[in-house]
Protein backbone atom coordinates (compact mmCIF):
# COMPACT_ATOMS: atom_id res chain seq x y z
CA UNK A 1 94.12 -29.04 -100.81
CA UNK A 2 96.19 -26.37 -99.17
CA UNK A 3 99.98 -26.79 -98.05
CA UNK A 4 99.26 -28.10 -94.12
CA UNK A 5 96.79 -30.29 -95.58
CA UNK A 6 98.90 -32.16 -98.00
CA UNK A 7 102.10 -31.94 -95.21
CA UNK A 8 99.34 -33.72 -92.21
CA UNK A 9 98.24 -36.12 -95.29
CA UNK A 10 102.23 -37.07 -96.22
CA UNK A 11 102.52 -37.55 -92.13
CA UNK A 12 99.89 -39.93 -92.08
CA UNK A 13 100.90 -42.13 -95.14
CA UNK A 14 103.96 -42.59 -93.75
CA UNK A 15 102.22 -43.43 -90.20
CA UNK A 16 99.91 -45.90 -91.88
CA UNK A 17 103.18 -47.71 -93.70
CA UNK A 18 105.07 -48.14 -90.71
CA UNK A 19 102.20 -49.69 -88.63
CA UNK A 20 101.20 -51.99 -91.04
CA UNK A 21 104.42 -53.40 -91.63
CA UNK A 22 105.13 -53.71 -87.94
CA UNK A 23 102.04 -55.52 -87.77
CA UNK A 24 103.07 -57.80 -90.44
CA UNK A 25 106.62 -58.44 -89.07
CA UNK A 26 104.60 -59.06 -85.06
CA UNK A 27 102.43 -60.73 -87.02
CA UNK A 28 104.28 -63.18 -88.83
CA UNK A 29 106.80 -64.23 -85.89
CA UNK A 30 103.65 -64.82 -83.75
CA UNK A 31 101.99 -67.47 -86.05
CA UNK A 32 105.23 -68.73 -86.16
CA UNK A 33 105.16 -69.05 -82.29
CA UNK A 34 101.39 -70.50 -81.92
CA UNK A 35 102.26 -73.59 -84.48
CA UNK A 36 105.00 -74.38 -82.48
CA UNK A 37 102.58 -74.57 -79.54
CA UNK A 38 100.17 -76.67 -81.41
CA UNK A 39 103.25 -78.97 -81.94
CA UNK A 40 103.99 -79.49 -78.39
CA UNK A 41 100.66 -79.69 -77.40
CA UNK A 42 98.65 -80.93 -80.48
CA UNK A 43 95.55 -79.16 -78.64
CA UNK A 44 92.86 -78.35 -81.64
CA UNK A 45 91.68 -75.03 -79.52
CA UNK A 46 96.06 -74.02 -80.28
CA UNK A 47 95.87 -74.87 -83.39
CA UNK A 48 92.54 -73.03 -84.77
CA UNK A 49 94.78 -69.85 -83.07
CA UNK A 50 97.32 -70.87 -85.31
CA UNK A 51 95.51 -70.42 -88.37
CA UNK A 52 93.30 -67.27 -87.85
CA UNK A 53 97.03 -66.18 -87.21
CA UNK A 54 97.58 -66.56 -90.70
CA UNK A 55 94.83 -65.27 -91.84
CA UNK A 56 96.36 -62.15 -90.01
CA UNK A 57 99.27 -62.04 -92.24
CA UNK A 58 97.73 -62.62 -95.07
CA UNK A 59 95.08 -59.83 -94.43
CA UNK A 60 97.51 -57.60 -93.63
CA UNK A 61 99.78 -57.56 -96.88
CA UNK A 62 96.57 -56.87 -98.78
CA UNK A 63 96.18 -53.91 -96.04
CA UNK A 64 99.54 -52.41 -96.71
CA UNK A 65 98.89 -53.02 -100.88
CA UNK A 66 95.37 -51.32 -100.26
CA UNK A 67 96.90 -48.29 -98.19
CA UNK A 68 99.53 -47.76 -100.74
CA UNK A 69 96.79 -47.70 -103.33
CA UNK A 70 94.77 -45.45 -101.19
CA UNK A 71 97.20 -42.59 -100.68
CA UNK A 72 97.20 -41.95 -104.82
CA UNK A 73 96.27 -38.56 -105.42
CA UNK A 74 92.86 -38.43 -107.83
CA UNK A 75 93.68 -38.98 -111.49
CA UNK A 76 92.16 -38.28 -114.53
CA UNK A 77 90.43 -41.92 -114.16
CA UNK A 78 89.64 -42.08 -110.54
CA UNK A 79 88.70 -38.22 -110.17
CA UNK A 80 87.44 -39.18 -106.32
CA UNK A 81 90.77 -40.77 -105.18
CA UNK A 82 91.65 -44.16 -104.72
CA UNK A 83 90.36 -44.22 -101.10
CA UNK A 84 87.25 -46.90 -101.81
CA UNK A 85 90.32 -49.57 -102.15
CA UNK A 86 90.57 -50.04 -98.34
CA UNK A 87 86.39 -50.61 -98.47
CA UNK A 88 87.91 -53.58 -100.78
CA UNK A 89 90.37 -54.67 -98.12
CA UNK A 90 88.07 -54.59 -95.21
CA UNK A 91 85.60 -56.69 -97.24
CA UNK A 92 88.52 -59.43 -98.06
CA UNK A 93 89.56 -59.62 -94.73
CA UNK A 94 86.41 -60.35 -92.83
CA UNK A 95 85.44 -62.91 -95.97
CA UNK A 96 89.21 -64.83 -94.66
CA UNK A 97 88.33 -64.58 -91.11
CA UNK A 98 84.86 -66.55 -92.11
CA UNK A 99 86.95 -69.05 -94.26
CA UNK A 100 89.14 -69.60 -91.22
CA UNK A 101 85.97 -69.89 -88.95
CA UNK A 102 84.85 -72.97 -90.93
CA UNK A 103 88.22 -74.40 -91.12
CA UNK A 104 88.54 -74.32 -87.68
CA UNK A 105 85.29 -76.02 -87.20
CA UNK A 106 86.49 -78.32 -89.57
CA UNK A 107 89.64 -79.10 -87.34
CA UNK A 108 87.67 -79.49 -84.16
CA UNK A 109 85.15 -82.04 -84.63
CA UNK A 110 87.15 -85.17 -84.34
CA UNK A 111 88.73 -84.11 -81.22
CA UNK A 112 85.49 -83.77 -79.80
CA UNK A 113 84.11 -87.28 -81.47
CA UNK A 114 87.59 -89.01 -80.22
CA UNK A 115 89.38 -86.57 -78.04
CA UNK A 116 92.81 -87.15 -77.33
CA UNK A 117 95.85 -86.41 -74.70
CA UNK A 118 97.00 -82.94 -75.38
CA UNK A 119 101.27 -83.18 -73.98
CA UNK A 120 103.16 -80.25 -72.59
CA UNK A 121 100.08 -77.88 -71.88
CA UNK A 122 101.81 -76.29 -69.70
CA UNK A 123 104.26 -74.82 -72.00
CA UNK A 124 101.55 -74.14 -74.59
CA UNK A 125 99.73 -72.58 -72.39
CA UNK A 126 102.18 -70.04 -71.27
CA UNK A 127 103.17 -69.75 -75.15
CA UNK A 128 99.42 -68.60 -75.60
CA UNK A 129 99.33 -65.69 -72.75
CA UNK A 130 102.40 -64.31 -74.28
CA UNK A 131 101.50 -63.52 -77.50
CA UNK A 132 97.79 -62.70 -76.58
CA UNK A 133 99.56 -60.52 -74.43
CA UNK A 134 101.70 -58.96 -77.45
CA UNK A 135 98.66 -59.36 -80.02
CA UNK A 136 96.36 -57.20 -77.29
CA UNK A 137 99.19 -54.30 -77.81
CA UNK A 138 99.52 -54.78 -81.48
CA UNK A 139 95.94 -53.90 -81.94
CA UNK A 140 95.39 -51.22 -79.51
CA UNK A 141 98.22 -49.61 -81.45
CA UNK A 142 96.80 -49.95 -84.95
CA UNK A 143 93.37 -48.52 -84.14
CA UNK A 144 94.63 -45.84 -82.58
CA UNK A 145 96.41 -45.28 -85.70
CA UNK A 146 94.02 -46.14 -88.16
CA UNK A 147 91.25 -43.92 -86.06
CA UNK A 148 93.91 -40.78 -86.25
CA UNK A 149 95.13 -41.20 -90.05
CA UNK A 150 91.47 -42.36 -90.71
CA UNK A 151 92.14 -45.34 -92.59
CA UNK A 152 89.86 -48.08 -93.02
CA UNK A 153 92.56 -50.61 -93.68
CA UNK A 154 94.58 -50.07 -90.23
CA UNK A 155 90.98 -49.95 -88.29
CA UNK A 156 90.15 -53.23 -89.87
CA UNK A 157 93.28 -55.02 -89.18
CA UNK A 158 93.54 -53.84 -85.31
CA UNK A 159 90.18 -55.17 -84.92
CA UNK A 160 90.81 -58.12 -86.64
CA UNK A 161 93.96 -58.50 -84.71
CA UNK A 162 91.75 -58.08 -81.35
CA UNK A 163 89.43 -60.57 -82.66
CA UNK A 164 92.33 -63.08 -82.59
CA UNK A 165 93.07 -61.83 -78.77
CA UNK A 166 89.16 -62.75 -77.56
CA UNK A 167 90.01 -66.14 -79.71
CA UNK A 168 93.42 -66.86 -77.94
CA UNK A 169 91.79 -65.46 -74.28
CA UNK A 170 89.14 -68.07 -75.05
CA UNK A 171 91.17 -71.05 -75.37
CA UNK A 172 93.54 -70.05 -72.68
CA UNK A 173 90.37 -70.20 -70.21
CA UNK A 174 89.32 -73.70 -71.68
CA UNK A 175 92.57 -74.92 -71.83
CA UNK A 176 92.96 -74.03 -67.92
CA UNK A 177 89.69 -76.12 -67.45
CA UNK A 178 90.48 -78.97 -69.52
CA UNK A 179 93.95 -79.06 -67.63
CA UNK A 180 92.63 -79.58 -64.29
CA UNK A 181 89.23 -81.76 -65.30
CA UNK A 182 90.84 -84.03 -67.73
CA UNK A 183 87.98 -83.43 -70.12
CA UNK A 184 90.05 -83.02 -73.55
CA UNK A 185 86.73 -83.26 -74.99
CA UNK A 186 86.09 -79.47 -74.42
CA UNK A 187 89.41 -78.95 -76.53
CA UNK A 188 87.64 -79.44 -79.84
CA UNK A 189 84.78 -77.49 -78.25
CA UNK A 190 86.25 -74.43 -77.08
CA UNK A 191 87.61 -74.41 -81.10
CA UNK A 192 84.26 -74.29 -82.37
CA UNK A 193 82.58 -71.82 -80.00
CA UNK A 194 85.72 -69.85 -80.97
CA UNK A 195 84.92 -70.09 -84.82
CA UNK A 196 81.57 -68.92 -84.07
CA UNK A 197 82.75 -65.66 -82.39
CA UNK A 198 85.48 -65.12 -85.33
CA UNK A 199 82.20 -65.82 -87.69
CA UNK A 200 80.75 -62.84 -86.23
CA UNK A 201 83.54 -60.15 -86.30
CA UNK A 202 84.15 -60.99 -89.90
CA UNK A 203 80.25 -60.74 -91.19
CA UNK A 204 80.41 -57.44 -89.44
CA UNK A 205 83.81 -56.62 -91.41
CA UNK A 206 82.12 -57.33 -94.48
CA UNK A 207 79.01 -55.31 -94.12
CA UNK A 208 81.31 -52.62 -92.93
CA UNK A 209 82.85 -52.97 -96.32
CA UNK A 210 79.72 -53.19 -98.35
CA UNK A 211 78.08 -49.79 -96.45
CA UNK A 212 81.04 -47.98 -97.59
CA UNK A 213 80.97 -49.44 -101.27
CA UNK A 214 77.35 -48.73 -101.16
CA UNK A 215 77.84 -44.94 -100.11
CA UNK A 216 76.14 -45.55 -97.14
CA UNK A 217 75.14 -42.31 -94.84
CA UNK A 218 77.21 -41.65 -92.01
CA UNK A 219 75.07 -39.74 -89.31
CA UNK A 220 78.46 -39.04 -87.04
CA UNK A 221 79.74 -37.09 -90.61
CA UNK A 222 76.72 -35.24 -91.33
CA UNK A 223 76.26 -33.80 -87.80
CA UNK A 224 79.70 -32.50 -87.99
CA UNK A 225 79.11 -31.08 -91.28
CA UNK A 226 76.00 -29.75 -90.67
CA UNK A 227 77.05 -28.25 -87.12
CA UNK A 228 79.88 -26.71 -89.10
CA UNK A 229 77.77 -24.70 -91.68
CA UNK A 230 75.39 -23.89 -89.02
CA UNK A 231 78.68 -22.08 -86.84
CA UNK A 232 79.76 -20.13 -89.99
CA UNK A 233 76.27 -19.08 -90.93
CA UNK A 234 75.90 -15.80 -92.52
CA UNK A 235 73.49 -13.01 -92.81
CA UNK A 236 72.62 -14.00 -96.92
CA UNK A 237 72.60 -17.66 -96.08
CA UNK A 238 69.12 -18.16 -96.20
CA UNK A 239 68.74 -21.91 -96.60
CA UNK A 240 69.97 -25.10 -97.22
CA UNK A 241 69.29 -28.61 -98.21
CA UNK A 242 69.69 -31.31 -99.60
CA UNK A 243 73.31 -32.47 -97.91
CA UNK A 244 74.89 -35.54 -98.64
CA UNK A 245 78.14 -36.78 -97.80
CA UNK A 246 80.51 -39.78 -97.90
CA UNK A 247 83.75 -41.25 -97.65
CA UNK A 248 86.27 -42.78 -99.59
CA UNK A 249 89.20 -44.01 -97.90
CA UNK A 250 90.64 -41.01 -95.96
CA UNK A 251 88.61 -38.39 -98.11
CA UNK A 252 85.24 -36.95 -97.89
CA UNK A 253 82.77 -35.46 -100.16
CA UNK A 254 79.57 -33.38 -99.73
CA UNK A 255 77.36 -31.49 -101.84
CA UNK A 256 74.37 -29.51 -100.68
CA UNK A 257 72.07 -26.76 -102.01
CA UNK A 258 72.35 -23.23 -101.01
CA UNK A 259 70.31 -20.62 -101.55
CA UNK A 260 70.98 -16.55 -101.62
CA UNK A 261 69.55 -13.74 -102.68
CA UNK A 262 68.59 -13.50 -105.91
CA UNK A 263 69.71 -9.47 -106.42
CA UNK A 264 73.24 -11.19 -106.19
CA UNK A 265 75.55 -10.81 -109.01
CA UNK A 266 77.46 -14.17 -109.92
CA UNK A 267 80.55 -12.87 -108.69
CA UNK A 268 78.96 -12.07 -104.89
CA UNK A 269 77.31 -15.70 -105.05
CA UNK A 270 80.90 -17.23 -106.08
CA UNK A 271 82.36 -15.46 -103.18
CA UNK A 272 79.67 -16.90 -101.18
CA UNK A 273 79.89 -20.51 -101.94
CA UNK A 274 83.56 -20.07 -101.53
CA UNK A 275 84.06 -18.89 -98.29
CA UNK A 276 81.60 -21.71 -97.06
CA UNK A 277 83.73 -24.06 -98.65
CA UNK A 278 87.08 -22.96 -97.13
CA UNK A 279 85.26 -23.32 -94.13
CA UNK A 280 84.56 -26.72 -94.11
CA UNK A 281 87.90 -28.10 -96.17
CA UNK A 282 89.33 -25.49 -92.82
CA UNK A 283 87.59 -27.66 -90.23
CA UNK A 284 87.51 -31.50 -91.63
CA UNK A 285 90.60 -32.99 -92.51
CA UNK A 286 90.41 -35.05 -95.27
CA UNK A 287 87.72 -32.86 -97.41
CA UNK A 288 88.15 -33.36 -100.70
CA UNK A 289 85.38 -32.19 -102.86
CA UNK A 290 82.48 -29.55 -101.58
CA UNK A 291 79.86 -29.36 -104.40
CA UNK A 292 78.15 -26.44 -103.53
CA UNK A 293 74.63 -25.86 -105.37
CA UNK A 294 73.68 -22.24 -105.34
CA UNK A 295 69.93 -21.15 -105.70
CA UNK A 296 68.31 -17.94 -105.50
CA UNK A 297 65.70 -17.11 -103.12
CA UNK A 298 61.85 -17.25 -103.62
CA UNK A 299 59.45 -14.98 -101.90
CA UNK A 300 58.07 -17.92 -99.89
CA UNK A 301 61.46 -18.43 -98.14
CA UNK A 302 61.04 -14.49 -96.89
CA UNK A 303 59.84 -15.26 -93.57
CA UNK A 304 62.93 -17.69 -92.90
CA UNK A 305 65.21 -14.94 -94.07
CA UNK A 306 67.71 -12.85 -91.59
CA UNK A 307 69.08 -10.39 -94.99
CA UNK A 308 68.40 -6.87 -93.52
CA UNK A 309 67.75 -4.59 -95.00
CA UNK A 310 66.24 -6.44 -98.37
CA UNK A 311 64.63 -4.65 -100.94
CA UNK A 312 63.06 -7.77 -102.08
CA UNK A 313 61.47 -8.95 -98.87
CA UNK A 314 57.69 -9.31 -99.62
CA UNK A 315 56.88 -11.13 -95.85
CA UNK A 316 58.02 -10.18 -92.64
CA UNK A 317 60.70 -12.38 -91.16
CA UNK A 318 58.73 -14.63 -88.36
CA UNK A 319 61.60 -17.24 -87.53
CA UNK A 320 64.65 -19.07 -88.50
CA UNK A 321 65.64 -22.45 -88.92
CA UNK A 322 67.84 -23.93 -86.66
CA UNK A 323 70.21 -25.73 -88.69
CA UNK A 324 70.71 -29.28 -87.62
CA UNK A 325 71.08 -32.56 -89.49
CA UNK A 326 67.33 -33.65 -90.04
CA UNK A 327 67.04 -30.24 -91.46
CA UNK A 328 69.81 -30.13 -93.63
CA UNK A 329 69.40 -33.10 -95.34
CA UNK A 330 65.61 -32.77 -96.04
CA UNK A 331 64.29 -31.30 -99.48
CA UNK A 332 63.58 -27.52 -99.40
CA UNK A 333 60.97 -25.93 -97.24
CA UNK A 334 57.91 -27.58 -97.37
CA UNK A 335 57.97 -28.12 -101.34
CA UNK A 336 57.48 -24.50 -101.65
CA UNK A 337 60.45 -23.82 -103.83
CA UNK A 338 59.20 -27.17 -106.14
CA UNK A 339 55.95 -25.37 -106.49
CA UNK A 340 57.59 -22.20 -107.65
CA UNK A 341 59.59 -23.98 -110.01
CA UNK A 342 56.10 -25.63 -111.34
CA UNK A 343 54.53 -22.06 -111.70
CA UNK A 344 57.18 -20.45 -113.30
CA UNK A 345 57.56 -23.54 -115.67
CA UNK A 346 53.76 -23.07 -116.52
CA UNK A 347 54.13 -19.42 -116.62
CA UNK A 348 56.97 -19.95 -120.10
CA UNK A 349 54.28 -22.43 -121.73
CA UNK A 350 52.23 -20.08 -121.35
CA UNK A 351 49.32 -21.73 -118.63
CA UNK A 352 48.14 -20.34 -115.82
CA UNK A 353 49.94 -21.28 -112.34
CA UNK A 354 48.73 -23.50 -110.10
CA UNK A 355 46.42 -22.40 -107.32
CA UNK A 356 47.57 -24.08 -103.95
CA UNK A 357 46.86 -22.59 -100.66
């Protein structure tokens, strides 16, 4: 990782710190505010705010503990970085927002079996815009931090944090209704359709979570990896294949095969597979590892070839690839290299190579 790498990296840590613990001390003061709205009001639709408010705080000290862990440099026993911790606390987070979901539901039903006069709604009410009004701000914030410091943590607590805006937006609109039809009925009601939308931002929290644990492909990161390689594409890069990538935390990895001429000396193909490195650690921030495969040509791969002049060219070149994602990621050409691999295995044991057309 060179120097402006490691100084944009040191910026962002201390970006990620800050907004976390702002969220937790907006956080905190705003649950505070909500229960004392339930108390005037003793309105079930308040009070299942209330608690996915503390679900909030609670959330977000294991975000702050997970983006501390996260910014650890790689160690002799985590060689890829800490960065799969925040996977961890996105996971947690959307399993409390389902927990809070069925205690909400929990809360509701006997207000809607034997609903009850809600007092001062007026107040609560007005309690309710406010800090919808300062949540909505709160998590605008945090994703836009979280999307430019790329950490999983922030994104998941802003949109957690905008979850509980929908929620509070929600009972604001029932509450309105329920103030001017009497109906308190629709007070235990409005909690329960609210649970079901918080149900469904935190299953899609956790299988966020799990797709990153599970090294799940990223299309948006391979196209920009692939249009990368493709935009620094030189002369003696014939081919490649094979290219995977994924994320952990704020880092990225990718490996890929790459093949050169084989009249290359091991020095030429380490300069090679060098300068395409630099070029993508140059271009994506937060590449950490390029595993770079090098293979030499075959004389099947001569009519995809652009070397010229070649002294080993045996075919004509006819056309090139154009490198794009599907391409990149597929096995090599038409399982002509495979084949030649076969034949020159056969050709040691001393059999005769395969005759395919």
């Amino acid at each position: 990782m060179d120097l402006f790498t490691e100084s944009t990296e040191n910026t962002f840590r201390r970006q990620r710190l800050v907004a976390i613990c702002f969220s937790l001390a907006v956080g905190a003061t705003l649950m505070g505010v909500k229960f004392y709205a339930y108390y005037l009001t003793r309105s079930t639709a308040i009070l299942s705010d209330a608690l996915e408010s503390i679900i909030n705080v609670v959330a977000g000290f294991f975000a702050m503990w997970s983006i501390i862990v996260a910014s650890r440099p790689p160690d002799p026993d985590h060689p890829y970085g800490h960065g799969k911790i925040e996977y961890f606390s996105a996971g947690f987070e959307g399993a409390l927002i389902v927990i809070a979901a069925v205690g909400i539901v929990y809360a509701a039903i006997p207000q809607i079996m034997t609903p009850h006069g809600l007092p001062n709604l007026d107040e609560g009410l007005f309690i309710l815009l406010a800090t919808s009004l300062v949540n909505l701000v709160l998590a605008i914030g945090l994703l836009r931090v979280g999307r430019h410091t790329r950490s999983i943590a922030l994104v998941a607590d802003g949109k957690h944090i905008l979850t509980d805006v929908y929620t509070s937006a929600g009972v604001l609109l029932g509450l309105l209704l329920v103030n001017s039809t009497g109906w308190y009925w629709m007070d235990g009601a409005i909690a329960c359709v609210m649970a079901l939308n918080i149900l469904f931002m935190g299953a899609r929290l956790i299988r966020r979570s799990f797709a990153g644990l599970m090294d799940e492909s990223d299309p948006k990161l391979l196209e920009e990896i692939s249009r990368l390689i493709a935009q620094h594409r030189r002369e003696s890069w014939i081919d490649v294949h094979h290219l995977r990538a994924w994320r952990s935390g704020n880092r990225i990895h990718a490996d890929f095969h790459l093949i050169l001429p084989r009249d290359l000396s091991l020095e030429e193909t380490h300069i090679e597979v060098t300068q395409l490195q630099q070029a993508l650690k140059s271009h994506i921030y937060g590449m950490g590892d390029v595993l770079i495969h090098a293979e030499p040509c075959i004389e099947p791969e001569c009519p995809i070839c652009g070397m010229d002049p070649c002294n080993l060219r045996g075919h004509p070149v006819d056309r090139q690839h154009i490198w794009l994602r599907d391409t990149l990621t597929s096995g090599p050409l038409t399982g002509r290299r495979d084949e030649a691999a076969e034949n020159a295995e056969n050709r040691e044991e001393g059999s005769p190579p395969d005759e395919k057309s």
